[in-house]
N, C-alpha and C. Protein backbone atom coordinates (compact mmCIF):
# COMPACT_ATOMS: atom_id res chain seq x y z
N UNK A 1 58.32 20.51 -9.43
CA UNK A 1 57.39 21.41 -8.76
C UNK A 1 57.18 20.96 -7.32
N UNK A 2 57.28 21.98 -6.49
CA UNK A 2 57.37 22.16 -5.02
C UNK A 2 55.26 21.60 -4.55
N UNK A 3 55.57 20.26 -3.74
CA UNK A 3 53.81 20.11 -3.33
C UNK A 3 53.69 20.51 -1.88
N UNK A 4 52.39 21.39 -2.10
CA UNK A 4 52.46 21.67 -0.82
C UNK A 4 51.64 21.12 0.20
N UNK A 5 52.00 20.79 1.39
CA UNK A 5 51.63 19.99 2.53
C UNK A 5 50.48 20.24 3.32
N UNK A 6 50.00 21.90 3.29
CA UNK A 6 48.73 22.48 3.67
C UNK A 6 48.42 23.49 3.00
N UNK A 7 47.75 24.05 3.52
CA UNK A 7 46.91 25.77 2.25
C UNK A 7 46.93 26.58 3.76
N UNK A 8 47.37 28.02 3.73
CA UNK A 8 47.55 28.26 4.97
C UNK A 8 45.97 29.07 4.36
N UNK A 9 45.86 29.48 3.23
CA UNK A 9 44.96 30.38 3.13
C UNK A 9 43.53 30.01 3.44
N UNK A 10 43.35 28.30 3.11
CA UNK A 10 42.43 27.66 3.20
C UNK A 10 41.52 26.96 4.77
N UNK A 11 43.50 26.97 5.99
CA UNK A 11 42.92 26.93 7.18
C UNK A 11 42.19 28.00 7.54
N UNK A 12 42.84 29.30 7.11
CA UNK A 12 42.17 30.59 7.47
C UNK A 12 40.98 31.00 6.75
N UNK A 13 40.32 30.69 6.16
CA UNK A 13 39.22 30.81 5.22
C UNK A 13 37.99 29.69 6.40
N UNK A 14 38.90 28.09 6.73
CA UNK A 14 37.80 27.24 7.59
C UNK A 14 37.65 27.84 8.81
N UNK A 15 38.98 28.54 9.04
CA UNK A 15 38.80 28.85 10.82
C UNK A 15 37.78 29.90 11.05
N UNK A 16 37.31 31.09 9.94
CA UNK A 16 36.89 32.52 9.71
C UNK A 16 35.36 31.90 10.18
N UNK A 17 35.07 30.76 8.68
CA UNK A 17 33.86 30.27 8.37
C UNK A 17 33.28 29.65 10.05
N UNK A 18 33.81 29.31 10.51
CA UNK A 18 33.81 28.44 11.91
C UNK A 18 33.27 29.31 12.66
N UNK A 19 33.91 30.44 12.99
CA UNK A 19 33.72 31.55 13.59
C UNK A 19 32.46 32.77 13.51
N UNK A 20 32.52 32.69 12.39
CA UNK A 20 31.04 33.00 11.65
C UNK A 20 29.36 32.37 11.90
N UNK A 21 30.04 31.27 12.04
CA UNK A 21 28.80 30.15 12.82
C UNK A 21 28.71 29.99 13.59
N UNK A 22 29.67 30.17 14.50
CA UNK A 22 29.45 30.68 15.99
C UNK A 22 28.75 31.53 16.47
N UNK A 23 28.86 32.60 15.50
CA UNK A 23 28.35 34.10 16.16
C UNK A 23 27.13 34.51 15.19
N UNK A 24 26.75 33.47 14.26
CA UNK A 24 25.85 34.62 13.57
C UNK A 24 24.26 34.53 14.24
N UNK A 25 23.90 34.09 15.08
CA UNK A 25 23.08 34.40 15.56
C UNK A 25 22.48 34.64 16.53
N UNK A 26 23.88 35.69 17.11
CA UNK A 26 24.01 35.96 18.79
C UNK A 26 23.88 38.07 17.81
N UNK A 27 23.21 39.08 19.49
CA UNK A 27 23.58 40.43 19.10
C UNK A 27 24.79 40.62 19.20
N UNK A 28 25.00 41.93 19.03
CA UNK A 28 26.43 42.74 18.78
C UNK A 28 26.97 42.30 20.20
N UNK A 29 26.13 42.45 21.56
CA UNK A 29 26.72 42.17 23.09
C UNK A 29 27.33 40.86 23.13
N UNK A 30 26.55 39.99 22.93
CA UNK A 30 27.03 38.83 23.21
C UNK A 30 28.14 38.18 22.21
N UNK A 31 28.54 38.69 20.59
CA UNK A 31 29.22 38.97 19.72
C UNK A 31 31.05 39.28 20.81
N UNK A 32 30.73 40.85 21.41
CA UNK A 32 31.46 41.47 21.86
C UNK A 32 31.92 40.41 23.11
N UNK A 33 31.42 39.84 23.96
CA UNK A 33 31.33 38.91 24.97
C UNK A 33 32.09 37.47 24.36
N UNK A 34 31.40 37.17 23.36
CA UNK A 34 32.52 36.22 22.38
C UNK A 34 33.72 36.38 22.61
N UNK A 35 34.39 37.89 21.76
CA UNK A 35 35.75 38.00 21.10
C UNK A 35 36.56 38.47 23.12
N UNK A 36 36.05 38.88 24.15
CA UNK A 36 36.09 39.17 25.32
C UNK A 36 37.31 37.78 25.71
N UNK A 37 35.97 36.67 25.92
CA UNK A 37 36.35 35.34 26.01
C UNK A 37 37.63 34.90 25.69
N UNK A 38 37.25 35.16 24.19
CA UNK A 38 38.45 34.66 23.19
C UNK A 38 39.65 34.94 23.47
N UNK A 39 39.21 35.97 24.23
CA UNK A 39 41.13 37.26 23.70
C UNK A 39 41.55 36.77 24.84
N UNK A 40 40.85 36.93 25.77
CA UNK A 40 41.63 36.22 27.50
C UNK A 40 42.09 35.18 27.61
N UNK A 41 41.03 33.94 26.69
CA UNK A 41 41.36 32.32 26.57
C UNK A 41 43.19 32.55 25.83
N UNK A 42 43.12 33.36 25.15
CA UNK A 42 44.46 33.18 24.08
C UNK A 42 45.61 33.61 25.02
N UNK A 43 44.79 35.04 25.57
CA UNK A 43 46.27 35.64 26.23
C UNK A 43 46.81 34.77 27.24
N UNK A 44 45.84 33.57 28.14
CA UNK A 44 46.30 32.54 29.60
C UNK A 44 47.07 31.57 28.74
N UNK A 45 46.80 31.35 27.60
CA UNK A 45 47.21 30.02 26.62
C UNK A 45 48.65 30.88 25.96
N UNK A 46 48.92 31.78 25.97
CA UNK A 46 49.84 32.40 25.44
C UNK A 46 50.79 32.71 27.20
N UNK A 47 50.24 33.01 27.80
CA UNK A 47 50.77 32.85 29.46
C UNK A 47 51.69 32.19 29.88
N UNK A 48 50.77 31.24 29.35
CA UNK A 48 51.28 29.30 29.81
C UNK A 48 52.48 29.13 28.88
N UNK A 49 52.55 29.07 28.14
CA UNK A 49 53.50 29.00 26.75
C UNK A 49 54.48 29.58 27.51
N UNK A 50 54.37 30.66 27.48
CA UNK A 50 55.81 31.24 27.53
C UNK A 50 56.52 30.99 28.91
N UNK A 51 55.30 30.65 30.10
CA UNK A 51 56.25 30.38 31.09
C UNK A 51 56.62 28.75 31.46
N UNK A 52 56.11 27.88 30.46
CA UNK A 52 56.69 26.47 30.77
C UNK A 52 58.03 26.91 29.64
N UNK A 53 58.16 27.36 28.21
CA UNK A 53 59.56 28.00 27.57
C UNK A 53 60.04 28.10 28.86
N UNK A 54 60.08 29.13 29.31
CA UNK A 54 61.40 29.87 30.02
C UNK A 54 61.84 28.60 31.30
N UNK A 55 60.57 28.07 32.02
CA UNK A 55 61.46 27.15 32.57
C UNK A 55 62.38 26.27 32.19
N UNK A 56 61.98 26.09 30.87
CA UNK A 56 62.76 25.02 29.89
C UNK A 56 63.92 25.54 29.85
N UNK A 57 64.36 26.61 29.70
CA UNK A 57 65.26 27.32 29.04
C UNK A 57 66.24 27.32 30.56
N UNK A 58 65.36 27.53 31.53
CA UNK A 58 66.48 28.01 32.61
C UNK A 58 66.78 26.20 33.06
N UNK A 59 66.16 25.49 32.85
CA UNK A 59 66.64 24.27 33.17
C UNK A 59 67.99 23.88 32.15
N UNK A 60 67.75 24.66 30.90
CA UNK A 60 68.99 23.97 30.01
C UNK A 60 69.53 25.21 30.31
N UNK A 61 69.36 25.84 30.91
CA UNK A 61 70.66 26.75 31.46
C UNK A 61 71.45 26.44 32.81
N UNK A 62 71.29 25.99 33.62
CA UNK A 62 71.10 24.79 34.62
C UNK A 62 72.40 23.58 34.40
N UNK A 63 71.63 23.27 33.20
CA UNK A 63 72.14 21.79 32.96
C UNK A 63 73.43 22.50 32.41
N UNK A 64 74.09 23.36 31.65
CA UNK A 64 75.23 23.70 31.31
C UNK A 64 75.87 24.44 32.63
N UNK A 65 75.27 25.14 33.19
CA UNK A 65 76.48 25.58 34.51
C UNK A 65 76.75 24.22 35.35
N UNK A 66 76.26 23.19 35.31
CA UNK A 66 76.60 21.76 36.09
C UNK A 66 77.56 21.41 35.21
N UNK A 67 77.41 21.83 33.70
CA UNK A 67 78.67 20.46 33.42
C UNK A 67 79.94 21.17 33.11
């Protein structure tokens, strides 16, 4: 029998709970102002990601037209 190494269901159940305690005792505005935050923090962090990748990529693209 296959053991498994994490519970994906169980990070997502702590991360929800986390999140929940964050916000439960803010209104619907500042709620909305939360997920605002959130979505922008992810999309610059998702930004970043992809453009240190691609430099990566054009550097090992780089490194093969040199050799």
């Amino acid at each position: 029998m296959k053991t498994k190494m994490f519970d994906c269901v169980a990070i997502k159940r702590r991360g929800a709970q986390r999140v929940r305690q964050l916000i439960a005792a803010t209104s619907p505005q500042e709620q909305l102002a939360f997920w605002q935050k959130q979505t922008e923090q992810l999309r610059r962090r998702r930004q970043e990601s992809q453009t240190s990748h691609r430099a990566g990529q054009r550097g090992s693209e780089q490194t093969l037209q040199d050799g």
